[in-house]
N, C-alpha and C. Protein backbone atom coordinates (compact mmCIF):
# COMPACT_ATOMS: atom_id res chain seq x y z
N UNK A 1 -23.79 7.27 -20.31
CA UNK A 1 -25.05 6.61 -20.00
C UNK A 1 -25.60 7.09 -18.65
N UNK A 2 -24.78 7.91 -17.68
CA UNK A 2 -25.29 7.92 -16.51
C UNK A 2 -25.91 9.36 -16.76
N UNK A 3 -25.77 9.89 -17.30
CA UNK A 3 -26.68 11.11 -17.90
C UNK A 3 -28.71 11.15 -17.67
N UNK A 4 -28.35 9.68 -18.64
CA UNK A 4 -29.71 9.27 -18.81
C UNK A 4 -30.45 8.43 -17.69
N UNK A 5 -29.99 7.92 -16.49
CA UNK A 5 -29.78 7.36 -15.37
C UNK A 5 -30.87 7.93 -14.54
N UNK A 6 -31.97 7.87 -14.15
CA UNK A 6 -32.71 8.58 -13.47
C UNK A 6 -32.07 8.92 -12.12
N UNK A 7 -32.65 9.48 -11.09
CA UNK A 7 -32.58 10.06 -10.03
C UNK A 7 -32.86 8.79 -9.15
N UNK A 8 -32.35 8.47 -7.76
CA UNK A 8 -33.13 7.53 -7.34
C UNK A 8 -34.13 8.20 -6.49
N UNK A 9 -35.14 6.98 -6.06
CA UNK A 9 -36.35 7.60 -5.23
C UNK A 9 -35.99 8.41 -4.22
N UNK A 10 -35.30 7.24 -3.30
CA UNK A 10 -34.98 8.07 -1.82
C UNK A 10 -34.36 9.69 -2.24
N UNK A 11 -33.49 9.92 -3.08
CA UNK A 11 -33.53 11.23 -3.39
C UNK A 11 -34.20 12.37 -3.79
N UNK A 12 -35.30 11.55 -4.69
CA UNK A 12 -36.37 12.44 -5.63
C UNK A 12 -37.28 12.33 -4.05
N UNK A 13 -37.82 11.96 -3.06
CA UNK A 13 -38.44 12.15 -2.23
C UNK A 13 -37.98 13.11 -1.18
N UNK A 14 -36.47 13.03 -0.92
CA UNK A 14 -35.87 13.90 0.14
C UNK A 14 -35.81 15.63 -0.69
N UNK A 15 -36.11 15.84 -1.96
CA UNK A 15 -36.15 16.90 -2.65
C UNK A 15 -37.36 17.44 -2.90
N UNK A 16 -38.57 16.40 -2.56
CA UNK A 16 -39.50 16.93 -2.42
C UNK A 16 -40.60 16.52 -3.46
N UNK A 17 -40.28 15.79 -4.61
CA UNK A 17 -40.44 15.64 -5.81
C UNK A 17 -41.10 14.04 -5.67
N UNK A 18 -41.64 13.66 -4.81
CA UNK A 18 -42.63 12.88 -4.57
C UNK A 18 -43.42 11.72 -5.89
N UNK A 19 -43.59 12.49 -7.00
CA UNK A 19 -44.58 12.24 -7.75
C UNK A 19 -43.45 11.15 -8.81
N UNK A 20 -42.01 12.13 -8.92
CA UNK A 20 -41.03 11.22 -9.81
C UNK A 20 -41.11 10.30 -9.19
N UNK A 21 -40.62 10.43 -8.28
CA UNK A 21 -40.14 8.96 -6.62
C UNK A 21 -41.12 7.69 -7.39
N UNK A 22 -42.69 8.26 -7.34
CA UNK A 22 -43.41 7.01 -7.41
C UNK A 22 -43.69 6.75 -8.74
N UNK A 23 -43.07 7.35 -9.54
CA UNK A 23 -42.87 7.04 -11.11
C UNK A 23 -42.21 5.90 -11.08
N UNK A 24 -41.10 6.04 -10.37
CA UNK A 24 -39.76 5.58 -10.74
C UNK A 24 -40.13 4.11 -9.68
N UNK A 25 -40.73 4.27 -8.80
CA UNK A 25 -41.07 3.13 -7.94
C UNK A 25 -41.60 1.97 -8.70
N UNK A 26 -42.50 2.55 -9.32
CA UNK A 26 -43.99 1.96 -9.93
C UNK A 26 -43.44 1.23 -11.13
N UNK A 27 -42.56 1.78 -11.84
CA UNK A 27 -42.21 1.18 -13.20
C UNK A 27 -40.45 0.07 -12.74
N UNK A 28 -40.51 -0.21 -11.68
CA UNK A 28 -39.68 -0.99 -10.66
C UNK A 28 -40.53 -2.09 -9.99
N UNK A 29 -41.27 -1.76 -9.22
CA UNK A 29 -41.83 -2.79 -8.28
C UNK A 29 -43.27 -2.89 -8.94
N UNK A 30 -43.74 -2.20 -9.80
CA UNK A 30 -45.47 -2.13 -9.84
C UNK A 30 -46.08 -1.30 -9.07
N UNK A 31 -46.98 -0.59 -9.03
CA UNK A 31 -48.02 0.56 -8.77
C UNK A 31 -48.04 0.29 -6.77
N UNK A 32 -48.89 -0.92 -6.82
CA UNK A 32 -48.87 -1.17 -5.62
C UNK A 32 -48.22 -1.32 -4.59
N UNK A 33 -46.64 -2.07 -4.90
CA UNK A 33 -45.50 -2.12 -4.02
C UNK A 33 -45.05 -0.49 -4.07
N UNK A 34 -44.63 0.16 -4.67
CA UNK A 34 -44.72 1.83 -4.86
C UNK A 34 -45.37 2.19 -4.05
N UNK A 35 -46.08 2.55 -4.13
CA UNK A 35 -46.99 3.58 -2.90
C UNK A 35 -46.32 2.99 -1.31
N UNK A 36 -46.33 1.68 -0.99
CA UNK A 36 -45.72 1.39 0.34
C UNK A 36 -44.02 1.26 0.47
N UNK A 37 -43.45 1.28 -0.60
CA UNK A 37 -41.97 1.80 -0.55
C UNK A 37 -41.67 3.20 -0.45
N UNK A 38 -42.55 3.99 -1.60
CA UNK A 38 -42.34 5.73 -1.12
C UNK A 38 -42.93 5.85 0.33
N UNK A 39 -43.71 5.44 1.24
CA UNK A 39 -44.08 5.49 2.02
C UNK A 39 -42.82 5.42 3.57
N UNK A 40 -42.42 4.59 2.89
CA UNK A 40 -41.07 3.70 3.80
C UNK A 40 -39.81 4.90 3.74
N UNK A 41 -39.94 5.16 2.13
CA UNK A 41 -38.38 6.04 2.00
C UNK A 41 -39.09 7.60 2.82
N UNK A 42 -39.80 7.68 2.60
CA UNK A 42 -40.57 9.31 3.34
C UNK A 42 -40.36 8.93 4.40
N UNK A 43 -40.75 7.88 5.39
CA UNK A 43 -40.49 8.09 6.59
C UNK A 43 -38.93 7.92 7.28
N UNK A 44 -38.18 7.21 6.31
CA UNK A 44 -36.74 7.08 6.87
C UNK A 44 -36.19 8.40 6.35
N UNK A 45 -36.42 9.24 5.37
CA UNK A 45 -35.92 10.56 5.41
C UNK A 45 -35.96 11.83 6.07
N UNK A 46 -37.33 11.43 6.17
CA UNK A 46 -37.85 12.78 7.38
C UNK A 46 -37.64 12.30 8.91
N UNK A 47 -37.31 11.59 8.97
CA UNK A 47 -36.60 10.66 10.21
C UNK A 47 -35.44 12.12 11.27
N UNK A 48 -35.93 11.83 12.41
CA UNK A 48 -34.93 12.54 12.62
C UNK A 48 -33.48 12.06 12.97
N UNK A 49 -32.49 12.95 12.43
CA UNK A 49 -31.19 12.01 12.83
C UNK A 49 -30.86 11.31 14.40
N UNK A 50 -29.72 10.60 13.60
CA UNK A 50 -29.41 9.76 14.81
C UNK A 50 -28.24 10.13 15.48
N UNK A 51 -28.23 10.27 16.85
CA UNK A 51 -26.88 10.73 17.34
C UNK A 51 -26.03 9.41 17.03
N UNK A 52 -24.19 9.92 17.27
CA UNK A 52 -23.43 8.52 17.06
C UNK A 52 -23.55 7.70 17.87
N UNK A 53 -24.00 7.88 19.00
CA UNK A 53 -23.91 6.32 20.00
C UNK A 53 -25.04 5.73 19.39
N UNK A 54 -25.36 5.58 18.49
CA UNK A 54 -26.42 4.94 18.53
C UNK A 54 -25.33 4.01 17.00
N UNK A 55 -24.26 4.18 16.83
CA UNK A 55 -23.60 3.34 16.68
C UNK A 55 -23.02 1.91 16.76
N UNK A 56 -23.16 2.21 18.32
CA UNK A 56 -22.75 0.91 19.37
C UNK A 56 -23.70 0.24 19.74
N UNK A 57 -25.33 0.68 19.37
CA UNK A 57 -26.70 -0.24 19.53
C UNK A 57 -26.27 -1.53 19.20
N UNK A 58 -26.22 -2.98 19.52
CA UNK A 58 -26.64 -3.74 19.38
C UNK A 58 -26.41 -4.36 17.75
N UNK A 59 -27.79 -3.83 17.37
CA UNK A 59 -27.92 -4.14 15.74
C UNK A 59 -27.20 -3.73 15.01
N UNK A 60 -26.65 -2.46 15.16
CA UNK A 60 -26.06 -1.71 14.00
C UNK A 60 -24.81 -1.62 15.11
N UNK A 61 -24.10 -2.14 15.72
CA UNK A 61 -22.85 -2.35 15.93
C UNK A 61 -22.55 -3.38 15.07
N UNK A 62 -23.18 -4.65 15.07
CA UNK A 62 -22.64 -5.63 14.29
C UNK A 62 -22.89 -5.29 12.76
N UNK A 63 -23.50 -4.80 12.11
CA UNK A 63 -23.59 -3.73 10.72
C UNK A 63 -22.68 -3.02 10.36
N UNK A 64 -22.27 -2.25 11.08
CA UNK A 64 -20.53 -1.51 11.20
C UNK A 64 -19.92 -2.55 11.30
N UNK A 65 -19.43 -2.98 12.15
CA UNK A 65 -18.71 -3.88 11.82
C UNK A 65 -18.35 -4.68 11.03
N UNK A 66 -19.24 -5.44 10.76
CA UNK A 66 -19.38 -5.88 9.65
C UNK A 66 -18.66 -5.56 8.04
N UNK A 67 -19.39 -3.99 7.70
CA UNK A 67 -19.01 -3.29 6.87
C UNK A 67 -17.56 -3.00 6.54
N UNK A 68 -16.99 -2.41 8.26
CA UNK A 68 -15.45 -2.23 7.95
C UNK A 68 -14.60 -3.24 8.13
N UNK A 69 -14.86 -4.63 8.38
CA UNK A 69 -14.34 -5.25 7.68
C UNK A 69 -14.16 -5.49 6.89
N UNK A 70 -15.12 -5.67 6.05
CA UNK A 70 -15.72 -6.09 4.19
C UNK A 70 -14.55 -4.91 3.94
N UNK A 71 -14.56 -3.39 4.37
CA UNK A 71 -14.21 -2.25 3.46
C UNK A 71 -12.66 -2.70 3.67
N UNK A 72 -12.07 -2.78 4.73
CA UNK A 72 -10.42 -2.94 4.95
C UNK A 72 -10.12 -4.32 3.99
N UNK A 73 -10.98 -5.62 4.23
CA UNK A 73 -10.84 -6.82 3.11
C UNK A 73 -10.74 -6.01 1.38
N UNK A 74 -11.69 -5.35 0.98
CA UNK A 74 -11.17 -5.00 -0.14
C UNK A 74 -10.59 -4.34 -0.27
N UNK A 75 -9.87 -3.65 0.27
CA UNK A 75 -8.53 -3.05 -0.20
C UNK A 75 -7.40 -3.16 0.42
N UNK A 76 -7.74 -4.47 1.01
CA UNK A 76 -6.04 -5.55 1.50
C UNK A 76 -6.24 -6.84 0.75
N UNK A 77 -7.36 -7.30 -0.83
CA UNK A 77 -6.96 -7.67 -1.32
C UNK A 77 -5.93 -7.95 -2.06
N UNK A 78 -5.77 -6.70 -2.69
CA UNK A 78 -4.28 -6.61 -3.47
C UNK A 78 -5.30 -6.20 -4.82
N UNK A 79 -5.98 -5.98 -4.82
CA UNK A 79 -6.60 -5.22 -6.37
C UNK A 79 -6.14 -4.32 -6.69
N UNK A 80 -5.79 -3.49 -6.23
CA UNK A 80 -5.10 -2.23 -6.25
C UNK A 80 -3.31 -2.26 -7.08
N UNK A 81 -2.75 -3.34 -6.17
CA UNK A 81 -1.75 -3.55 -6.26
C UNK A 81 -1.40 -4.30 -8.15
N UNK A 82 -2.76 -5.21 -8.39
CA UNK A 82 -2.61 -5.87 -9.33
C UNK A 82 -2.85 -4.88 -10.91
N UNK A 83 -3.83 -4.23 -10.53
CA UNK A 83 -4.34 -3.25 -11.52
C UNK A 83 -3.25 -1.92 -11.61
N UNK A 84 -2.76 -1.34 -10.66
CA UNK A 84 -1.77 -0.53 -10.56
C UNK A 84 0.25 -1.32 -11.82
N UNK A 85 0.06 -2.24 -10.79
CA UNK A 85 1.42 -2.32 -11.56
C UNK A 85 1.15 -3.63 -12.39
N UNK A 86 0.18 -4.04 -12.80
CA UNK A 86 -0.06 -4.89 -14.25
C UNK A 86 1.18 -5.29 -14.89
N UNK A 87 1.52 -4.18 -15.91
CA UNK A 87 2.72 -4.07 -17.02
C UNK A 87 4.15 -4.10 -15.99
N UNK A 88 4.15 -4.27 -14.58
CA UNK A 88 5.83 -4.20 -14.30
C UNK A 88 5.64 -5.93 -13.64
N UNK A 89 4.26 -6.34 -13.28
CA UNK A 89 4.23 -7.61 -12.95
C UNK A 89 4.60 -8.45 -13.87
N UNK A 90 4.02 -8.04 -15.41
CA UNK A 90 4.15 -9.08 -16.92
C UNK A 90 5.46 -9.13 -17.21
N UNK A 91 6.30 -7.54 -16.85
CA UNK A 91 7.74 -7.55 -17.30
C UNK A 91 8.65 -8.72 -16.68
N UNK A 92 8.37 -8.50 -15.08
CA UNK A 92 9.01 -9.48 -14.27
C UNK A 92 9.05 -10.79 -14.85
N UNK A 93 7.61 -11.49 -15.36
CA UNK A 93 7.16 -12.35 -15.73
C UNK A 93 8.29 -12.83 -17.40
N UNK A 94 8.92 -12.10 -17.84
CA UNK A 94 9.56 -12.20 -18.86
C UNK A 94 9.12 -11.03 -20.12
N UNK A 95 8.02 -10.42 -20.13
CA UNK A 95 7.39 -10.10 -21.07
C UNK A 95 8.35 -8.70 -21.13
N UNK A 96 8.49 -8.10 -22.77
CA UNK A 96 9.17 -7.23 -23.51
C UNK A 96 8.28 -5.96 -23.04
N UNK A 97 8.24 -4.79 -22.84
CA UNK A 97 7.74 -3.86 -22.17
C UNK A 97 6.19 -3.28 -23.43
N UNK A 98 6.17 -3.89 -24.62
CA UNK A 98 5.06 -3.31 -25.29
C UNK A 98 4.25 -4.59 -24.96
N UNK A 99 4.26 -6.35 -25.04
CA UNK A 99 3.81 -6.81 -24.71
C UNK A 99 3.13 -7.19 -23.15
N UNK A 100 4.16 -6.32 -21.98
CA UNK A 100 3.45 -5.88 -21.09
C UNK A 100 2.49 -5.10 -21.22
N UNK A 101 2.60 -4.19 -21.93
CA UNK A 101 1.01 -2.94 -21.85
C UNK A 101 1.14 -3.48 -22.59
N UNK A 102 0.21 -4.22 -23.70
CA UNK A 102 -0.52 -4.88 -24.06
C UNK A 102 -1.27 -6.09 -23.11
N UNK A 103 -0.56 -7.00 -22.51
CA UNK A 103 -1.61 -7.40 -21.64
C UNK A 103 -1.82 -6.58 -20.39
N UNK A 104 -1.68 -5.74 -20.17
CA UNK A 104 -2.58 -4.43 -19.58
C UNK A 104 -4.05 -4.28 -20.17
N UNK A 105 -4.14 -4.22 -21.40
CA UNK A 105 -5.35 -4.00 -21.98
C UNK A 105 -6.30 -5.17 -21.97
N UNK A 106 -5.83 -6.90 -22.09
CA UNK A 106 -6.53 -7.77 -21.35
C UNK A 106 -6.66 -7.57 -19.94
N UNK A 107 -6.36 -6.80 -19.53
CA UNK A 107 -6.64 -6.86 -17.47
C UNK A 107 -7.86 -6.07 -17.65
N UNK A 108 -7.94 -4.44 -18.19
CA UNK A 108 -9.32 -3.68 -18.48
C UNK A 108 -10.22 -4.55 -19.31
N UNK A 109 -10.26 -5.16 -20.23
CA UNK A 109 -11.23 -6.10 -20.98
C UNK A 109 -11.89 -6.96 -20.21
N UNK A 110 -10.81 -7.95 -19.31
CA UNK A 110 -11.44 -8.78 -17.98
C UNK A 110 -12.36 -8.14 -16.45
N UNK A 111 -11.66 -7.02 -16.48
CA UNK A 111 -12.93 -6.08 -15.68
C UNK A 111 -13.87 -5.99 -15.79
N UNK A 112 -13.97 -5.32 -17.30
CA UNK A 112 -15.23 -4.55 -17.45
C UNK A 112 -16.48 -6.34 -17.94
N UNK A 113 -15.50 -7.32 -18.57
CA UNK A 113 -16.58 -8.46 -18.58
C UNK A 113 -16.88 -9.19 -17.32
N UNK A 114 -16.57 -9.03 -16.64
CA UNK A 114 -16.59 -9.98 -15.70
C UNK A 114 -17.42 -8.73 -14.50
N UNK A 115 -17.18 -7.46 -14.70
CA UNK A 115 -18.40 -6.95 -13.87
C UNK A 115 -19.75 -6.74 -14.39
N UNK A 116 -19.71 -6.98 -15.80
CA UNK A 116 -21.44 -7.23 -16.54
C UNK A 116 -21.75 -8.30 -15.70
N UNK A 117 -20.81 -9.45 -15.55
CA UNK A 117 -20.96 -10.81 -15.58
C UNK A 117 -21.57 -10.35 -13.97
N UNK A 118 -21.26 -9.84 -12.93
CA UNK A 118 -21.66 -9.96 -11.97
C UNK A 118 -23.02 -9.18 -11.40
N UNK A 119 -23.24 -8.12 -12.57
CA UNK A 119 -24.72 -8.19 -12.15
C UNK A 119 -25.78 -8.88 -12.42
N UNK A 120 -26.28 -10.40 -13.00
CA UNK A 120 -27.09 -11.60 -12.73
C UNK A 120 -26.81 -12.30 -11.64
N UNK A 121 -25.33 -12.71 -11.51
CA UNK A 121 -24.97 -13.36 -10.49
C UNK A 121 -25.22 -13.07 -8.52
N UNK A 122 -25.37 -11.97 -8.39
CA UNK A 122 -25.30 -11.31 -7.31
C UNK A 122 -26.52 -11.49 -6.99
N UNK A 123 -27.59 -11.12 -7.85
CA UNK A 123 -28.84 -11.63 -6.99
C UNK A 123 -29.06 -12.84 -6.98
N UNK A 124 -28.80 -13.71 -8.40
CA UNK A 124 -29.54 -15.14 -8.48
C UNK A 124 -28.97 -15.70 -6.87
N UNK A 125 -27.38 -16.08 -6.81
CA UNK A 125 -26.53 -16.63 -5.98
C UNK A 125 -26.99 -16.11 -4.40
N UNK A 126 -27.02 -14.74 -4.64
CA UNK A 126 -26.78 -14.10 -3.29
C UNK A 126 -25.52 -13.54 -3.14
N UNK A 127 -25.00 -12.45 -2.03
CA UNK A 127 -24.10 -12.04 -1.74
C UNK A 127 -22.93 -13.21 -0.53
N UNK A 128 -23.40 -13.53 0.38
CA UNK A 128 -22.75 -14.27 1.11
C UNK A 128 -21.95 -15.26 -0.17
N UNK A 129 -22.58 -16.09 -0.55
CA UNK A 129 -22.30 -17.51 -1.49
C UNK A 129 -21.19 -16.37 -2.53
N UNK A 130 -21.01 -15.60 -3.34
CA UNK A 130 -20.58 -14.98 -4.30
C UNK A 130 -19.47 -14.20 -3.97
N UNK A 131 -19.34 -13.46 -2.36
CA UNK A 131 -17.82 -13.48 -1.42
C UNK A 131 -17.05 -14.25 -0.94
N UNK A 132 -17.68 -15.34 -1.00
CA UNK A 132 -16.87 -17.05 -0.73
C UNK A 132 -16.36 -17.14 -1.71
N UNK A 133 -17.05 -17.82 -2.92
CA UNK A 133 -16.41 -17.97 -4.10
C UNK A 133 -15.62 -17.07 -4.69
N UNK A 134 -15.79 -16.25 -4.51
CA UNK A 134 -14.78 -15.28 -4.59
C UNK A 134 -13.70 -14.78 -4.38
N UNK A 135 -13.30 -15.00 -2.88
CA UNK A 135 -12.11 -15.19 -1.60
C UNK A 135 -11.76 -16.50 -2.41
N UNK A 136 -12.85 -17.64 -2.49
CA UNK A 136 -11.70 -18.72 -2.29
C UNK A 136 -10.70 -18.54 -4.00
N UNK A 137 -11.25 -18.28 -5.66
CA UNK A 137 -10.83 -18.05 -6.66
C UNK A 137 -9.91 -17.04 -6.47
N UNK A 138 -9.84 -16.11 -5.81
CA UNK A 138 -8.80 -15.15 -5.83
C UNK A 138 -7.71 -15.65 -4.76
N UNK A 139 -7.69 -16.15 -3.55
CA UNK A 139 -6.70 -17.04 -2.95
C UNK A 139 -6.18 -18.00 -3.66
N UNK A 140 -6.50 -19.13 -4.44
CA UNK A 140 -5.82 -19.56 -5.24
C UNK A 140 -5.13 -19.07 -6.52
N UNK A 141 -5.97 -18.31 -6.62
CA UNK A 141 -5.16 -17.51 -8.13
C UNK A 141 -3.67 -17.04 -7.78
N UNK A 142 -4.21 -16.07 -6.63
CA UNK A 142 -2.50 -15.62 -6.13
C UNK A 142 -1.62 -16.52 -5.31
N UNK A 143 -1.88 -17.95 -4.62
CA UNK A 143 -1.62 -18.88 -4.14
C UNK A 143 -0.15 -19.62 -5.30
N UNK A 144 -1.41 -19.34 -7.10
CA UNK A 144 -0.68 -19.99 -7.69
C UNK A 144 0.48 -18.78 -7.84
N UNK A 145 0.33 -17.57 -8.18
CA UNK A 145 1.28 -17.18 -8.31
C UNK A 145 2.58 -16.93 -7.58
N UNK A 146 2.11 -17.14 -5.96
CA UNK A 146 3.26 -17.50 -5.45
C UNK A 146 4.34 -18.82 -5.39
N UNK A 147 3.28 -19.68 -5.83
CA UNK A 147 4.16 -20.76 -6.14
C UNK A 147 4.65 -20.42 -7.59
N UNK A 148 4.34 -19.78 -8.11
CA UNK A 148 5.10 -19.68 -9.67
C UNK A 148 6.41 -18.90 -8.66
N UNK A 149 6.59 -18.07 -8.35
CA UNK A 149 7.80 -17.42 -8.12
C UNK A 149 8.70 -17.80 -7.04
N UNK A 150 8.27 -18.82 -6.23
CA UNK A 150 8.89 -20.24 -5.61
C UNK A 150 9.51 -20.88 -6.07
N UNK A 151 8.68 -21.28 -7.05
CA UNK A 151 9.55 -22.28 -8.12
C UNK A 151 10.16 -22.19 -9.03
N UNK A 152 10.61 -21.04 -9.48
CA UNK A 152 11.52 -20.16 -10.53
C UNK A 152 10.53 -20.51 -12.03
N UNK A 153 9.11 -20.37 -11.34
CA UNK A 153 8.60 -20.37 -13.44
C UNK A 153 7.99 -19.15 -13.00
N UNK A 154 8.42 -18.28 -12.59
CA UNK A 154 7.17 -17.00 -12.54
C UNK A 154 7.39 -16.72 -14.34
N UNK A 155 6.84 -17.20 -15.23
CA UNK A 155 6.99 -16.26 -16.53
C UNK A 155 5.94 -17.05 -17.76
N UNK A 156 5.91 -16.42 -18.82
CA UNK A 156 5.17 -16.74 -19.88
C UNK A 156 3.53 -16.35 -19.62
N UNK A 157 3.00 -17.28 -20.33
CA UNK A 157 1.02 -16.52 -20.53
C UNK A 157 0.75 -17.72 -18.91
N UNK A 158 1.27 -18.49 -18.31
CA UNK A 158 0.52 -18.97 -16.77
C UNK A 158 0.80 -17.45 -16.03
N UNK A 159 1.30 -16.42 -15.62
CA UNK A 159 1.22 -15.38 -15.21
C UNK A 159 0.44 -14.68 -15.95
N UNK A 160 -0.09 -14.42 -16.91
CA UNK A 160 -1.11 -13.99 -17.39
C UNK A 160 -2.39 -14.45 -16.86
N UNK A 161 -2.48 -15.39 -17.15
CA UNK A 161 -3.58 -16.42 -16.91
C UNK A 161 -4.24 -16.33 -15.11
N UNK A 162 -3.04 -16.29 -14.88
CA UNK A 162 -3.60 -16.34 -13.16
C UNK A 162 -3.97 -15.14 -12.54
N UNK A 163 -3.36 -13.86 -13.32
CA UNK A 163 -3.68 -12.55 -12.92
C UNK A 163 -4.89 -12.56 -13.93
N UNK A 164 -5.37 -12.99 -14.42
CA UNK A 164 -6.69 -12.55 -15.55
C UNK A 164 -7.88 -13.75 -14.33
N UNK A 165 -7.46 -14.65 -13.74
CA UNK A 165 -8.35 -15.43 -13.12
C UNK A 165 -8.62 -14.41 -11.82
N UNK A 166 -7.48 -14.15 -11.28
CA UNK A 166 -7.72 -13.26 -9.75
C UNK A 166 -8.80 -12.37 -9.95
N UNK A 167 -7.99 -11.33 -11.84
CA UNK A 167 -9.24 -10.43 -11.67
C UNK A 167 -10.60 -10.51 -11.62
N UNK A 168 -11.29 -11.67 -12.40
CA UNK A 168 -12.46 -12.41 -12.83
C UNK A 168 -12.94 -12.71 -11.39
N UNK A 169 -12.42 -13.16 -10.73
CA UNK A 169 -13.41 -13.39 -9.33
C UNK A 169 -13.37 -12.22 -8.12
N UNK A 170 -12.60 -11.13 -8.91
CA UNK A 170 -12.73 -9.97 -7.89
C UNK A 170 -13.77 -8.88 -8.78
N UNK A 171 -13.55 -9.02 -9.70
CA UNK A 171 -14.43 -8.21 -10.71
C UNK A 171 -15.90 -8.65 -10.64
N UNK A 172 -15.98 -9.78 -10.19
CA UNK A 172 -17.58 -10.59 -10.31
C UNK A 172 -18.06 -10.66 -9.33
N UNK A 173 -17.57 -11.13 -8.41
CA UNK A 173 -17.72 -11.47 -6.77
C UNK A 173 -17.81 -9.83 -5.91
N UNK A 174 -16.23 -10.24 -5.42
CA UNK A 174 -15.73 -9.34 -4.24
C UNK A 174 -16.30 -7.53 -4.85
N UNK A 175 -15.46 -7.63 -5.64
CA UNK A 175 -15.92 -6.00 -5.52
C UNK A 175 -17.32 -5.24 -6.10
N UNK A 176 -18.19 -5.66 -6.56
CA UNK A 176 -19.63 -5.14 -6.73
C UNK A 176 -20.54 -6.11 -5.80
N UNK A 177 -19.97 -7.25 -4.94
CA UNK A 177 -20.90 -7.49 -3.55
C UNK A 177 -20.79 -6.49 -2.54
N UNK A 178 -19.38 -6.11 -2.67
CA UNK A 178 -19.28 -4.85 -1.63
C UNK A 178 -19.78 -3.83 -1.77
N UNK A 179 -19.82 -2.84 -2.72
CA UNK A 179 -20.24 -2.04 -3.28
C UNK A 179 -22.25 -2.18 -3.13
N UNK A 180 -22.54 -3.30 -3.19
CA UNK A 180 -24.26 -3.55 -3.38
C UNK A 180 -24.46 -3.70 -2.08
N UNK A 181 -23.66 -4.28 -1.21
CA UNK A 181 -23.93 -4.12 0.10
C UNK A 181 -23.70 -3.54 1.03
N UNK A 182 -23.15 -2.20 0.88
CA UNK A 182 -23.11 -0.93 1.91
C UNK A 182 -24.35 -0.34 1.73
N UNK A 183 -24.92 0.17 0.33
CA UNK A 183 -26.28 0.67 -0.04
C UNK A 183 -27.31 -0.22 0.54
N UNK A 184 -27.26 -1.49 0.68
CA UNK A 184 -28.46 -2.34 1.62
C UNK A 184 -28.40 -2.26 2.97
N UNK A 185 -26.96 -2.34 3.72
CA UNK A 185 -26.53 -1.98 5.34
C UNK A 185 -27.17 -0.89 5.51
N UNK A 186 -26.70 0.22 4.92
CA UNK A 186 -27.51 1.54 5.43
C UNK A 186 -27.61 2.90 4.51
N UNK A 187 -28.89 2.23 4.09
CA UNK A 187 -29.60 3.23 3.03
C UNK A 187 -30.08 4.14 3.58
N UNK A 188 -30.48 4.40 4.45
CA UNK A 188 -30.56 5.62 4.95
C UNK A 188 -29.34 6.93 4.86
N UNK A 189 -28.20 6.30 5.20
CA UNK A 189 -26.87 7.40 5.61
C UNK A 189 -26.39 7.46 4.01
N UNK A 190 -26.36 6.10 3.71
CA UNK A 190 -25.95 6.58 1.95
C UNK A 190 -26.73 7.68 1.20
N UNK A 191 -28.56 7.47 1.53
CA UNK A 191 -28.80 8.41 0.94
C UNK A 191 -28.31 10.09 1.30
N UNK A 192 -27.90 10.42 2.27
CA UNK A 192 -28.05 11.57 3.44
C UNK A 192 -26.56 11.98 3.05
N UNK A 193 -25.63 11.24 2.53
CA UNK A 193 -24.61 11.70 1.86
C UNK A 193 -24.62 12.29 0.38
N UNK A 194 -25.38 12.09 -0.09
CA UNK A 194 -25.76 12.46 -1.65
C UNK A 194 -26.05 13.97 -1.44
């Protein structure tokens, strides 16, 4: 599908190609908001760069910052960790090694629904409200699972269950707020990397 995916503006403008840009604007915002967004992306492209101290400005210190936090938070969630060893977590859990990969394949099913699920949510909600809820569903999820293995029940479908909840609020929330909000921090440098 990404084949068919147009170009985005800020790109089709930094290439020169102007006329797509406000195609693609126009059948987005309407004719009128178009013309003063290509306007906006032309001038932040032809912009001349910025040296790095201009890093530590003020505004865009707390923007960086910001950011690499968000970036070190998601990947000291433990998403990595959960999606990586899935099938040796279920084994632990009691499960026979085909019914582990098998609920492997509910962990990809809960991804991919639960990140449809998060593109309505992200704008209606907002980003702030949707990293909360998010932090707080995935802290309890794994909260519970540490008390499962506290209490000698780490096993059966509640270890399922709680790793299919973690993923659902990292799949919805945390990781496509992050992702939507580096491209809003600084669209400029994202584009300039392309």
């Amino acid at each position: 599908m990404v084949l068919r995916a147009p170009e985005t503006p800020r790109y089709l403008v930094k290439a020169g190609r102007k006329a797509e840009a406000l195609a693609i604007l126009a059948r987005i915002a309407g004719p009128a908001e178009a013309a003063t967004q290509a306007g906006e992306i032309e001038a932040s492209v032809f912009h001349k760069r910025a040296a790095w101290g201009e890093l530590v400005k003020p505004g865009i210190r707390r923007a960086v910052g910001v950011s690499f936090v968000l970036a070190i938070l998601v990947q000291a969630s433990g998403i990595n960790t959960i999606v990586d060893y899935a099938p040796r977590i279920f084994q632990s859990a009691g499960w026979k090694i085909d019914a582990a990969l098998l609920s492997t394949f509910f962990v990809g099913i809960i991804s991919f629904l639960f990140t449809l699920v998060a593109f309505p949510i992200i704008d209606r909600f907002g980003r702030k409200p949707c990293y909360i809820v998010g932090s707080i569903g995935m802290t309890l999820s794994l909260a519970g699972l540490v008390i499962a293995v506290l209490a000698g029940q780490f096993s059966g479908v509640k270890v399922l269950i709680l790793v299919l909840v973690y993923l659902a609020f990292f799949t919805s929330c945390i990781g496509p707020v992050f992702w939507t909000l580096i491209p809003e921090m600084f669209p400029t440098a994202c584009a300039a990397r392309r």
